[in-house]
ModelCIF file with pLDDT and N, C-alpha, C, O atoms, coordinates in Angstrom:
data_MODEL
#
_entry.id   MODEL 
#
_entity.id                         1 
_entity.type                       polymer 
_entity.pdbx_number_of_molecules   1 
#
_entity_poly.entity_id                      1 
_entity_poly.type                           'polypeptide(L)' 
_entity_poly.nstd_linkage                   no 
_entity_poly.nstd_monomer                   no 
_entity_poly.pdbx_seq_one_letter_code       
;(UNK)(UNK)(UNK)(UNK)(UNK)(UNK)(UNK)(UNK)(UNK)(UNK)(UNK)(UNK)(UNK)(UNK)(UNK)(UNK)
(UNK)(UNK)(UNK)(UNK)(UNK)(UNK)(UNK)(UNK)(UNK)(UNK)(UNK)(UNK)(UNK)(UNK)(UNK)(UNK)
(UNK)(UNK)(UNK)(UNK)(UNK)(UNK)(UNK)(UNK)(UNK)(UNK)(UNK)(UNK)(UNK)(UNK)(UNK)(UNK)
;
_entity_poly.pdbx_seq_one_letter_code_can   XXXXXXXXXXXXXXXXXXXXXXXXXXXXXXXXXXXXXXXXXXXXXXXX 
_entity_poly.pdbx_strand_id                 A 
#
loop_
_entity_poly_seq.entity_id 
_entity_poly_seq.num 
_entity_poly_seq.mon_id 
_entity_poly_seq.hetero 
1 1  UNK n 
1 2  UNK n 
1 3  UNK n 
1 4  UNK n 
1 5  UNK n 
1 6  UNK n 
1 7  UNK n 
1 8  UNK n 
1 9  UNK n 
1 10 UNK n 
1 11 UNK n 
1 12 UNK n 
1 13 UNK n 
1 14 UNK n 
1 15 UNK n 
1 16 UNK n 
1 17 UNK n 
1 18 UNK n 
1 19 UNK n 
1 20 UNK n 
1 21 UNK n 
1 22 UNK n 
1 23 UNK n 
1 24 UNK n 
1 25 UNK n 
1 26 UNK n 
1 27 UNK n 
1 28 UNK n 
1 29 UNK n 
1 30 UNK n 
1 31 UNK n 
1 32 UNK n 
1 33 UNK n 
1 34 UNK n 
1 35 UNK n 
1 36 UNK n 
1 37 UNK n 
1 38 UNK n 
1 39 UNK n 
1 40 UNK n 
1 41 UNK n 
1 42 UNK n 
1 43 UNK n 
1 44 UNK n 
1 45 UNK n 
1 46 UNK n 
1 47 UNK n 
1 48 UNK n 
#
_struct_asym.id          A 
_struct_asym.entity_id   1 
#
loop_
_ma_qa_metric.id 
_ma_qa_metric.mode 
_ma_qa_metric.name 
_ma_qa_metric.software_group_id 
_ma_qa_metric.type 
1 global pLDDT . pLDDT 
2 local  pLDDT . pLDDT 
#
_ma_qa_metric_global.metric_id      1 
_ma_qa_metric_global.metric_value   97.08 
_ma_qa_metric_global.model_id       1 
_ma_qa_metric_global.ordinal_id     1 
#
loop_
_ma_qa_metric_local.label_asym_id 
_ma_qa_metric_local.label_comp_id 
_ma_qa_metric_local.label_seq_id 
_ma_qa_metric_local.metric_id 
_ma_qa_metric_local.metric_value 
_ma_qa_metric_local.model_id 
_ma_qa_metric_local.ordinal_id 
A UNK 1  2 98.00 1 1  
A UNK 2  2 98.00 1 2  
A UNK 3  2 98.00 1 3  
A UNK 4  2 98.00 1 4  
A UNK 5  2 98.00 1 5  
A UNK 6  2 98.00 1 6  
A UNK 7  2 98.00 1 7  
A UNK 8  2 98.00 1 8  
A UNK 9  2 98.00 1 9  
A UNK 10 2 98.00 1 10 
A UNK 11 2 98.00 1 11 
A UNK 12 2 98.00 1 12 
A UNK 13 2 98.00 1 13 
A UNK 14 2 98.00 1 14 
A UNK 15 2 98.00 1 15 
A UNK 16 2 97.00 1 16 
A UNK 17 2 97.00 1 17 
A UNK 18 2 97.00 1 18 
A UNK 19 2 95.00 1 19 
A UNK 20 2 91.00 1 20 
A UNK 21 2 95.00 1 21 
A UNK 22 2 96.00 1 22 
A UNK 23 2 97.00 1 23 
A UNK 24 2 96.00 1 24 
A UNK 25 2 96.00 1 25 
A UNK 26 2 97.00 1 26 
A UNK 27 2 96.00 1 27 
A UNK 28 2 97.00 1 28 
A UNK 29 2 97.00 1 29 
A UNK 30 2 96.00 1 30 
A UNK 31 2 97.00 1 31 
A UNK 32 2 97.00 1 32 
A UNK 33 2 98.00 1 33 
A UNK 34 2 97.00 1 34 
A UNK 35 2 97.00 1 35 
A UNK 36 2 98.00 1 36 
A UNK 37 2 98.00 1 37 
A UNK 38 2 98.00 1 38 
A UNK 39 2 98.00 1 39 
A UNK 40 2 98.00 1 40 
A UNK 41 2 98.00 1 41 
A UNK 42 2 96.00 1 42 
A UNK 43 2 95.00 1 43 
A UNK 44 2 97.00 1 44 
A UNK 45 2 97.00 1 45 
A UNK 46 2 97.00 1 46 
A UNK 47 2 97.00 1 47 
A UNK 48 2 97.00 1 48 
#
loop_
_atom_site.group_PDB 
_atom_site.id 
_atom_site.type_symbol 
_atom_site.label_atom_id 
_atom_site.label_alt_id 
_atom_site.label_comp_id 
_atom_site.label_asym_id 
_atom_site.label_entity_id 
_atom_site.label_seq_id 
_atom_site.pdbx_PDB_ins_code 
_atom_site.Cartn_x 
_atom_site.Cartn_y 
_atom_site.Cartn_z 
_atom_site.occupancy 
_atom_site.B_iso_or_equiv 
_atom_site.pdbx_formal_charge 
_atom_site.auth_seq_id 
_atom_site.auth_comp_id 
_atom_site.auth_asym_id 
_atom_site.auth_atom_id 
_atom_site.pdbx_PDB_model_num 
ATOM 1   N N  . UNK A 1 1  ? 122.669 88.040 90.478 1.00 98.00 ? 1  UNK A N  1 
ATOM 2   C CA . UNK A 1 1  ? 123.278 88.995 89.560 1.00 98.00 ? 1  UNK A CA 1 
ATOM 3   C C  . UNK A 1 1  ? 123.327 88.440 88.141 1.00 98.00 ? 1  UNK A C  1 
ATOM 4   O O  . UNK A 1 1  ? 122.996 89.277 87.301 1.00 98.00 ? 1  UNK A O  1 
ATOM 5   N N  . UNK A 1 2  ? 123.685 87.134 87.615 1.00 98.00 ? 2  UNK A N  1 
ATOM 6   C CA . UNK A 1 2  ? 123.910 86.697 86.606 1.00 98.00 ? 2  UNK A CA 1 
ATOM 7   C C  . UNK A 1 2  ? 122.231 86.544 86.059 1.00 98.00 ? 2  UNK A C  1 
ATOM 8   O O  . UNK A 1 2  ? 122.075 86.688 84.846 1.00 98.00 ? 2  UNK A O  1 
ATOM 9   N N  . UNK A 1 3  ? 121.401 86.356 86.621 1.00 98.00 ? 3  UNK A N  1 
ATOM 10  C CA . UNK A 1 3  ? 119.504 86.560 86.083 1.00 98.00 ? 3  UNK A CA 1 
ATOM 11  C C  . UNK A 1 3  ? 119.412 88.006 85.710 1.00 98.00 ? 3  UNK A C  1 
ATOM 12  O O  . UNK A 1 3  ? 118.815 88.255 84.662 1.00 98.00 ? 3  UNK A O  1 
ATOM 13  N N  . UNK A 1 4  ? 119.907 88.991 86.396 1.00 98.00 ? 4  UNK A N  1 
ATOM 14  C CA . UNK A 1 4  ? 119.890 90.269 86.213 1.00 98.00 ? 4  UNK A CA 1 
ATOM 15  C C  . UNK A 1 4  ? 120.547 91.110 85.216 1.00 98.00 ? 4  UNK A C  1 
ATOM 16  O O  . UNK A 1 4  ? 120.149 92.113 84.622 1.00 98.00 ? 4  UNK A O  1 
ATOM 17  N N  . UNK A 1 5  ? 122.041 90.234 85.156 1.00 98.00 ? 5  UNK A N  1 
ATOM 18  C CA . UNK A 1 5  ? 123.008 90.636 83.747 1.00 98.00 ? 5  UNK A CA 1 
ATOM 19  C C  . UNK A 1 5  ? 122.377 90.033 82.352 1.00 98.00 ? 5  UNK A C  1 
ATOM 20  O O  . UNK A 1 5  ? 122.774 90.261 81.209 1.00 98.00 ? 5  UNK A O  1 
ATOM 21  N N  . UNK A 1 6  ? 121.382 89.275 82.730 1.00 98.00 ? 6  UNK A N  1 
ATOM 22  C CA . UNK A 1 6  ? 120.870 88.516 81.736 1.00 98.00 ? 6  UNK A CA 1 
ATOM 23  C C  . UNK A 1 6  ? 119.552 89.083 80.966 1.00 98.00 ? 6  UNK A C  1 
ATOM 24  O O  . UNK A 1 6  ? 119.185 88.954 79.798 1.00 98.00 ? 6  UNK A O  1 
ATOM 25  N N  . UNK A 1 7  ? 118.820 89.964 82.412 1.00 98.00 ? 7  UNK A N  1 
ATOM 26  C CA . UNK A 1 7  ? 117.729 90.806 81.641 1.00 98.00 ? 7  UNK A CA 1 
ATOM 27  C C  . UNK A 1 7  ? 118.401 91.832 81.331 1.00 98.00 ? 7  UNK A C  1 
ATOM 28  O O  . UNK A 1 7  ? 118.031 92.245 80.232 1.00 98.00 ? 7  UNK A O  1 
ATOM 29  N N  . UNK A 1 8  ? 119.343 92.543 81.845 1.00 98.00 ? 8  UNK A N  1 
ATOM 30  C CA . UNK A 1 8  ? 119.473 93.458 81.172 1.00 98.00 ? 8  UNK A CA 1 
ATOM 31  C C  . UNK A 1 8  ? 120.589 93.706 79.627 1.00 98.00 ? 8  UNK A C  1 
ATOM 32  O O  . UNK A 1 8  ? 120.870 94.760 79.057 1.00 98.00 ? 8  UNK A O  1 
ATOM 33  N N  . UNK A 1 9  ? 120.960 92.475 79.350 1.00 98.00 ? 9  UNK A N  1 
ATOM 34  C CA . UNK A 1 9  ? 120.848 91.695 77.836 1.00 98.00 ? 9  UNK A CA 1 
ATOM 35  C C  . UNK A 1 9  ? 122.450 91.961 77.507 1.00 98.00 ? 9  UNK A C  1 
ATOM 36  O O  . UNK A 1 9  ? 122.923 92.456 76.484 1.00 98.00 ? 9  UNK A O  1 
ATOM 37  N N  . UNK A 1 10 ? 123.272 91.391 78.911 1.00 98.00 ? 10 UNK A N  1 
ATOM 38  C CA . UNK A 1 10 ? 124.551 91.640 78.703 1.00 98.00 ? 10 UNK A CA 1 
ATOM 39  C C  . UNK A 1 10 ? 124.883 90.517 77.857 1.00 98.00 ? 10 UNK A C  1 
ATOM 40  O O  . UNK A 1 10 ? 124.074 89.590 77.816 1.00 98.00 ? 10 UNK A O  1 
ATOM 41  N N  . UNK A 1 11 ? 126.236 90.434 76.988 1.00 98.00 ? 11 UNK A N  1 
ATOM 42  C CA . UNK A 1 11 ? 126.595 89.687 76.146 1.00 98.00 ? 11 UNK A CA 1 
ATOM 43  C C  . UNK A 1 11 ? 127.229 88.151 76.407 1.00 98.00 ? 11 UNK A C  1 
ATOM 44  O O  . UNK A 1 11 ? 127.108 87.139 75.716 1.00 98.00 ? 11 UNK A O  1 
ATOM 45  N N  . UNK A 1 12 ? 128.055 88.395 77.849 1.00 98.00 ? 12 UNK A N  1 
ATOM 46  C CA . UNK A 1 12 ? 128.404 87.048 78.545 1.00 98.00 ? 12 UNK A CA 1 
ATOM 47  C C  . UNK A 1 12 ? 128.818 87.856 79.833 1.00 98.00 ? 12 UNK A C  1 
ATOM 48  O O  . UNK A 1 12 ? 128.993 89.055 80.050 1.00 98.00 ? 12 UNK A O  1 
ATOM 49  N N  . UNK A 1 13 ? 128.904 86.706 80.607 1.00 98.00 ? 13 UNK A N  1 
ATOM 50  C CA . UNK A 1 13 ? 128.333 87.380 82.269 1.00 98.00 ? 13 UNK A CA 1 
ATOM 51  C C  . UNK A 1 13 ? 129.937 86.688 82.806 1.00 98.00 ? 13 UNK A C  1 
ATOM 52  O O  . UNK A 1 13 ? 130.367 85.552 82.606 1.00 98.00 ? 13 UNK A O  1 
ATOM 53  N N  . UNK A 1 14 ? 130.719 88.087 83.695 1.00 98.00 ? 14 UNK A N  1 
ATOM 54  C CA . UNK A 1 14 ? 132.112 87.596 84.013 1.00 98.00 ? 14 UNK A CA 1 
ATOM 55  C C  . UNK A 1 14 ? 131.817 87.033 85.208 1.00 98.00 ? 14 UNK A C  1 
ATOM 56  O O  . UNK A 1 14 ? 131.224 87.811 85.956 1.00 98.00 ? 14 UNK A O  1 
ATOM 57  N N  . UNK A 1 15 ? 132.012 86.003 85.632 1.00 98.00 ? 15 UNK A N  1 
ATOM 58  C CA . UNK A 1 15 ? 132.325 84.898 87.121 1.00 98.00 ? 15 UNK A CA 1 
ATOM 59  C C  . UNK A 1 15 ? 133.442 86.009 87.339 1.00 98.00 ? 15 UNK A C  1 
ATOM 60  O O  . UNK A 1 15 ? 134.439 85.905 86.626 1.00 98.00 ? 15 UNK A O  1 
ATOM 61  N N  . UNK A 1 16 ? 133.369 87.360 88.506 1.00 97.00 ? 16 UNK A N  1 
ATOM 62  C CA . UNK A 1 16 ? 134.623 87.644 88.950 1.00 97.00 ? 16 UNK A CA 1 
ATOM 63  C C  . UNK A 1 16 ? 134.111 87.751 90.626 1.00 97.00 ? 16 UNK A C  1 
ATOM 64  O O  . UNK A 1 16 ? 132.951 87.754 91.040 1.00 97.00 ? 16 UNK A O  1 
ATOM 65  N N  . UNK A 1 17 ? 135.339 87.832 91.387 1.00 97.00 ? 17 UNK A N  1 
ATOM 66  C CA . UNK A 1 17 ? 136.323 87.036 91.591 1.00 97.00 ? 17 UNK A CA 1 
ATOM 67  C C  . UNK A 1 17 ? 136.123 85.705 91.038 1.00 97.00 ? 17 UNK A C  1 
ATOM 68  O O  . UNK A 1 17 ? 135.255 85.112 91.678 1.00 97.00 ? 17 UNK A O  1 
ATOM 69  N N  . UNK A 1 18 ? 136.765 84.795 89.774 1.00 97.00 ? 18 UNK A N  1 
ATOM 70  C CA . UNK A 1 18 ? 136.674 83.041 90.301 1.00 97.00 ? 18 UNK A CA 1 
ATOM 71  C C  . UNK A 1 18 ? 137.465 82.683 91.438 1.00 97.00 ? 18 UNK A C  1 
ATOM 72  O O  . UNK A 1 18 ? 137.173 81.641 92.025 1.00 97.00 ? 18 UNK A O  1 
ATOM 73  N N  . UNK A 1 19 ? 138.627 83.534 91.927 1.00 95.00 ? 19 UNK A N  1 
ATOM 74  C CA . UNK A 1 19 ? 139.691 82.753 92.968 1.00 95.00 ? 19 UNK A CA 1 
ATOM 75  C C  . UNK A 1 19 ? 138.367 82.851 94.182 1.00 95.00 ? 19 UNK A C  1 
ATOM 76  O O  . UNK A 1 19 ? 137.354 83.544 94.277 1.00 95.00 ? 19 UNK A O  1 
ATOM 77  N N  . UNK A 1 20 ? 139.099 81.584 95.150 1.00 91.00 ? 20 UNK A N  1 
ATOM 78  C CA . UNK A 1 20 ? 138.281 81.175 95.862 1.00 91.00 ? 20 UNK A CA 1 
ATOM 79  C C  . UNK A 1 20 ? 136.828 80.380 95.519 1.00 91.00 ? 20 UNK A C  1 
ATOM 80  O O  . UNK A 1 20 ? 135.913 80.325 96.341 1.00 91.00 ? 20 UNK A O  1 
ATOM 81  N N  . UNK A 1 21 ? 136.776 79.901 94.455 1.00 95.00 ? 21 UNK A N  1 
ATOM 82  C CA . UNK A 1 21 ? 135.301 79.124 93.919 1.00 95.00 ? 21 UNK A CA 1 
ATOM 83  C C  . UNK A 1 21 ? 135.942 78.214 93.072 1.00 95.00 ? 21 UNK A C  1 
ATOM 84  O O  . UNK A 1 21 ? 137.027 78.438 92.535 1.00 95.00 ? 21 UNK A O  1 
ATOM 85  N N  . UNK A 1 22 ? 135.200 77.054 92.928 1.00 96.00 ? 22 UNK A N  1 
ATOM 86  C CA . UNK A 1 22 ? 135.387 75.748 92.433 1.00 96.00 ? 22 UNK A CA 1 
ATOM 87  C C  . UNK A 1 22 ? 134.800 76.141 91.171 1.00 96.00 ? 22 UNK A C  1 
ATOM 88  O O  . UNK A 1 22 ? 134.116 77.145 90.974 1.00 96.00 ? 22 UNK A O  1 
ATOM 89  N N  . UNK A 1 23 ? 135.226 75.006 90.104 1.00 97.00 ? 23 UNK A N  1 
ATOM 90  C CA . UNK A 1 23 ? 134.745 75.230 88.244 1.00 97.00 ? 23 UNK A CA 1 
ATOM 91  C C  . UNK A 1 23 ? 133.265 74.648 89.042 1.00 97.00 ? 23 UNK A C  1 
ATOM 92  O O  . UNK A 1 23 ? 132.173 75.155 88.785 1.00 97.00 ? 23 UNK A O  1 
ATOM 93  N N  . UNK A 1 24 ? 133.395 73.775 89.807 1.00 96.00 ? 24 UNK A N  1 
ATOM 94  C CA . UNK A 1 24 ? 131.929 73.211 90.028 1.00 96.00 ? 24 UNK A CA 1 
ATOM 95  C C  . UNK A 1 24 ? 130.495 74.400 89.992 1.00 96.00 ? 24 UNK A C  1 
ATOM 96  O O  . UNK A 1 24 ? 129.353 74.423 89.532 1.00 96.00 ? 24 UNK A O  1 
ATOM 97  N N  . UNK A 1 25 ? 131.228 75.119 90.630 1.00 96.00 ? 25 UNK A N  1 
ATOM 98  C CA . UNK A 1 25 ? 130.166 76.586 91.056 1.00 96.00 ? 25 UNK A CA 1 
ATOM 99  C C  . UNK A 1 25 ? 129.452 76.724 89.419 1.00 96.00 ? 25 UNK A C  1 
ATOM 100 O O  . UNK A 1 25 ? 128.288 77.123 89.420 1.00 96.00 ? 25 UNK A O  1 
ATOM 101 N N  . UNK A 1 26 ? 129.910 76.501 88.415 1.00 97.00 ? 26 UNK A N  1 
ATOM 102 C CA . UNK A 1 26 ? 129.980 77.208 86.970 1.00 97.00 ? 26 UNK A CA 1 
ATOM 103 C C  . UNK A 1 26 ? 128.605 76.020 86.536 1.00 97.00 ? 26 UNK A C  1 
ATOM 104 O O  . UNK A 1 26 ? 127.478 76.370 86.187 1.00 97.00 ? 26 UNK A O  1 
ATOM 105 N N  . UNK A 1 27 ? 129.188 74.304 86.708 1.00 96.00 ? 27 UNK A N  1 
ATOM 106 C CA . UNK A 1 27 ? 128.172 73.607 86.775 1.00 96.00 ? 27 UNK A CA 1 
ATOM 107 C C  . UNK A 1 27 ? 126.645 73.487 87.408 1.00 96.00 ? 27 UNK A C  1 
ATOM 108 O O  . UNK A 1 27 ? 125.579 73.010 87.018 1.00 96.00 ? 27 UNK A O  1 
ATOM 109 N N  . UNK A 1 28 ? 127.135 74.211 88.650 1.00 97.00 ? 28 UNK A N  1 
ATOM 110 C CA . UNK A 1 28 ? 125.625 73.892 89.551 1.00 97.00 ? 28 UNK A CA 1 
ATOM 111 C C  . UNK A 1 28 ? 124.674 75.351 88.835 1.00 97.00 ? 28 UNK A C  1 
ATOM 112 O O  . UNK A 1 28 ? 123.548 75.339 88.337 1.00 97.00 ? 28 UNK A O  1 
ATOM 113 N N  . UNK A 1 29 ? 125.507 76.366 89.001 1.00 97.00 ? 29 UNK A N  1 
ATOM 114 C CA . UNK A 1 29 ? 124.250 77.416 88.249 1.00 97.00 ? 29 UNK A CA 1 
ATOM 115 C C  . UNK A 1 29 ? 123.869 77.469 86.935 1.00 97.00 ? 29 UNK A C  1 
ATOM 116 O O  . UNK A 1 29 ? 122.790 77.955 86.596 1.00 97.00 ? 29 UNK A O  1 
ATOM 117 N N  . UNK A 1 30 ? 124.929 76.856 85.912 1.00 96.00 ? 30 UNK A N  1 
ATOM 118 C CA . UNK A 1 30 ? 124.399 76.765 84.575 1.00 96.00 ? 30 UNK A CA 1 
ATOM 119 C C  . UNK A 1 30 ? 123.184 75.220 84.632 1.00 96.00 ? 30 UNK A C  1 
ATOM 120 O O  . UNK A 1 30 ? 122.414 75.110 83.678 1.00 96.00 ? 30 UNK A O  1 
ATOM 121 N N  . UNK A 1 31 ? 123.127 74.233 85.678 1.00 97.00 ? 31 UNK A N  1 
ATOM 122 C CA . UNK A 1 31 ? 121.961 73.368 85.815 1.00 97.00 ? 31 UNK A CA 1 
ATOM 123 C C  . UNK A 1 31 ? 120.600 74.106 85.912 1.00 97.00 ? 31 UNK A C  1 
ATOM 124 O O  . UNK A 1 31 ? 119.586 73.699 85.344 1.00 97.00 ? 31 UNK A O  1 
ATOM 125 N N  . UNK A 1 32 ? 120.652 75.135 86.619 1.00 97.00 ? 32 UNK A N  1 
ATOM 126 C CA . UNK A 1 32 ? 119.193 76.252 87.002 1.00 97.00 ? 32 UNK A CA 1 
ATOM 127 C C  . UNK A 1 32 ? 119.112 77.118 85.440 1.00 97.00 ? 32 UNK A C  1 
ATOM 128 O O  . UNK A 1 32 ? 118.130 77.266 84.712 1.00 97.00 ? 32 UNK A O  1 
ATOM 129 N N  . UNK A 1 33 ? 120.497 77.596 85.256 1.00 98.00 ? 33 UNK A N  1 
ATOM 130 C CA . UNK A 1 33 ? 120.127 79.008 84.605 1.00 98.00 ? 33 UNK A CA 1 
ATOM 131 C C  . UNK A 1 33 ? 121.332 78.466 83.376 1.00 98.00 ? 33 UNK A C  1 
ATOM 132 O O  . UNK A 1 33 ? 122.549 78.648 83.428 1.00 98.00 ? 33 UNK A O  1 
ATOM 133 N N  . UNK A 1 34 ? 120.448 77.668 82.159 1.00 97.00 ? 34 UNK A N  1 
ATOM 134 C CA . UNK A 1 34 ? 121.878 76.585 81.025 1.00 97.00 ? 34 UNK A CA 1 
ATOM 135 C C  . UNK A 1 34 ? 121.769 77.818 80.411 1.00 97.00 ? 34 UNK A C  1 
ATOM 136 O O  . UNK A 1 34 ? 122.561 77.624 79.489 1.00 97.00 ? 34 UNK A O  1 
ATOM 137 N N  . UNK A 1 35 ? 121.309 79.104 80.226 1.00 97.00 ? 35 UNK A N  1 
ATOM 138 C CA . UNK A 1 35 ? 121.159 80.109 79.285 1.00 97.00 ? 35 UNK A CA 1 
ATOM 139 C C  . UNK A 1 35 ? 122.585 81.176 79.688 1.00 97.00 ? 35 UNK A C  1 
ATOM 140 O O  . UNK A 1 35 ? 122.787 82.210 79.052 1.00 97.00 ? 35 UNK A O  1 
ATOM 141 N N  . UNK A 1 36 ? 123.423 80.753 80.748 1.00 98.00 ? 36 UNK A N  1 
ATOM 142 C CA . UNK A 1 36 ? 123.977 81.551 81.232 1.00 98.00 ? 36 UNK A CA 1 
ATOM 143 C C  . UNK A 1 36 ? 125.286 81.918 80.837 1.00 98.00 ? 36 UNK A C  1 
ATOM 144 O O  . UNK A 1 36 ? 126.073 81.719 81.763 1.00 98.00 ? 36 UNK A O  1 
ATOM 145 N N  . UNK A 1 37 ? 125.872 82.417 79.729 1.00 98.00 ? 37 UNK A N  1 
ATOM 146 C CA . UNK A 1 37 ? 127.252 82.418 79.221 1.00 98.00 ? 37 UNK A CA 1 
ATOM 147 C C  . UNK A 1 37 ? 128.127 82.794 80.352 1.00 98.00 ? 37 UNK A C  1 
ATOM 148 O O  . UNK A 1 37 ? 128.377 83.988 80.517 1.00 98.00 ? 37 UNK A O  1 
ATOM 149 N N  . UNK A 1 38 ? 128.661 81.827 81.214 1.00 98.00 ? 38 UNK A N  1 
ATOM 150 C CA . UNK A 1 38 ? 129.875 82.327 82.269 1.00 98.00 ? 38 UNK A CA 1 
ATOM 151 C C  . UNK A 1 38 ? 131.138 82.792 81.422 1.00 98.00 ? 38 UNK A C  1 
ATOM 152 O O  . UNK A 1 38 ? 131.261 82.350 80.279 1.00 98.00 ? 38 UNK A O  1 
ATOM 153 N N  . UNK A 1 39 ? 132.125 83.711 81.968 1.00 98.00 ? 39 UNK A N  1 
ATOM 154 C CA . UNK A 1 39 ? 133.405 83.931 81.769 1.00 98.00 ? 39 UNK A CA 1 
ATOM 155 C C  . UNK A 1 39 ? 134.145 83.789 83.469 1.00 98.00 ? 39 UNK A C  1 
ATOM 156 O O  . UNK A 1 39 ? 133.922 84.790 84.149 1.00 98.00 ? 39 UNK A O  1 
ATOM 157 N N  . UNK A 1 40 ? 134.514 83.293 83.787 1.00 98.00 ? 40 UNK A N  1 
ATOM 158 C CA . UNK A 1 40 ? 135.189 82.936 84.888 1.00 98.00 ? 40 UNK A CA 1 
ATOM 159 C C  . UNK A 1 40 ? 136.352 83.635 84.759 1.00 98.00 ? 40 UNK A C  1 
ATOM 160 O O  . UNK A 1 40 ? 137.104 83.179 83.897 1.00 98.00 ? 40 UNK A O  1 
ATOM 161 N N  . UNK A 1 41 ? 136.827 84.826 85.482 1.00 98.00 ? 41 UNK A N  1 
ATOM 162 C CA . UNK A 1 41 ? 138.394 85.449 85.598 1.00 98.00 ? 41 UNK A CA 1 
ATOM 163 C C  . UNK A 1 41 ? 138.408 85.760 87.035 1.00 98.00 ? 41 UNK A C  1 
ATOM 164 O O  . UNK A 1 41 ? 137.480 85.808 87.841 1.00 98.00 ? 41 UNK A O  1 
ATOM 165 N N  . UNK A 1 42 ? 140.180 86.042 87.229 1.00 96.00 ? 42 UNK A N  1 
ATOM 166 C CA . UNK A 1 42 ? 140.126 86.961 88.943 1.00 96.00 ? 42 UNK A CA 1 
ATOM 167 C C  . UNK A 1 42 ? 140.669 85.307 88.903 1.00 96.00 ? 42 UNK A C  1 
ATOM 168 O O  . UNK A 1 42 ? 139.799 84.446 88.773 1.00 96.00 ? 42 UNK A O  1 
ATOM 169 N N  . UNK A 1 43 ? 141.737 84.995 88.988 1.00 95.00 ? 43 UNK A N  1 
ATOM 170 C CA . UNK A 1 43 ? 142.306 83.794 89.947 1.00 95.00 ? 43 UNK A CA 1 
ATOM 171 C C  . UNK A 1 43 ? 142.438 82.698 88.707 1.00 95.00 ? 43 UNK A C  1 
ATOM 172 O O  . UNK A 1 43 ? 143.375 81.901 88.753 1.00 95.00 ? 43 UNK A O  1 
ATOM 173 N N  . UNK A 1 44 ? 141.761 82.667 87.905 1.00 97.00 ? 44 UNK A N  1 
ATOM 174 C CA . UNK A 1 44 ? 142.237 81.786 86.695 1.00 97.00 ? 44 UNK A CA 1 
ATOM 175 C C  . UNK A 1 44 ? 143.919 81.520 86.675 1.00 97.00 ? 44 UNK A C  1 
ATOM 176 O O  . UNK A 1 44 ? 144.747 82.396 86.924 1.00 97.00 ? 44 UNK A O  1 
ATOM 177 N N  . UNK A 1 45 ? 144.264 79.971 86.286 1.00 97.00 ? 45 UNK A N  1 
ATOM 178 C CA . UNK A 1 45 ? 145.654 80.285 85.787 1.00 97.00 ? 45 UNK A CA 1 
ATOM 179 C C  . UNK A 1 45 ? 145.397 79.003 84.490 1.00 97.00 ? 45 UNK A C  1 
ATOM 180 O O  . UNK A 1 45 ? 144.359 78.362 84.328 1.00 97.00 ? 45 UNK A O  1 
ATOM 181 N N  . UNK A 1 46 ? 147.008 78.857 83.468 1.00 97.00 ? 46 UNK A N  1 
ATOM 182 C CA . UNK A 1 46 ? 146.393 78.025 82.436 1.00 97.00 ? 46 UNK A CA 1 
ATOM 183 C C  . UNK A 1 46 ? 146.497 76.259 83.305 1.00 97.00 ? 46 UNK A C  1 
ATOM 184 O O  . UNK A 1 46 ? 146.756 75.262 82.630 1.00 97.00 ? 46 UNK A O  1 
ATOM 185 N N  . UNK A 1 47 ? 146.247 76.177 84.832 1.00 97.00 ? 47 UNK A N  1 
ATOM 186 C CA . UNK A 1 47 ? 146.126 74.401 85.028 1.00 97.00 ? 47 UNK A CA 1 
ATOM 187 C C  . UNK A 1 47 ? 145.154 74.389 85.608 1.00 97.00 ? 47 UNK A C  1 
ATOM 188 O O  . UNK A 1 47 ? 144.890 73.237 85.952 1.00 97.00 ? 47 UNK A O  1 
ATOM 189 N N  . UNK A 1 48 ? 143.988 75.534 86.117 1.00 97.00 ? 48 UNK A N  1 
ATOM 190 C CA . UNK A 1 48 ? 142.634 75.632 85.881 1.00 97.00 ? 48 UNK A CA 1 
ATOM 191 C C  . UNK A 1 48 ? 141.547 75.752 84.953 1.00 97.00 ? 48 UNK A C  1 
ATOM 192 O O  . UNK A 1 48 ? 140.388 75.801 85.362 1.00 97.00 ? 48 UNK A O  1 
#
């Protein structure tokens, strides 16, 4: 989905749900895809 939000030339791509997923998740796909503006929400708090 985030290759797909990307052709179709969205502005930054929301990580939703983040609850239940590690910040790691954010690392391993921006290694494949570094073009990928994540927004991570859905379970965020401010000691994540």
């Amino acid at each position: 989905e985030a290759v797909r939000g990307l052709e179709l030339g969205a502005d930054a791509l929301k990580l939703f749900p983040a609850a239940g997923r590690h910040p790691s998740w954010v690392g391993e796909v921006r290694a494949a895809l570094p073009q990928a503006p994540l927004i991570p929400a859905g379970g965020v708090t401010p000691e994540t």
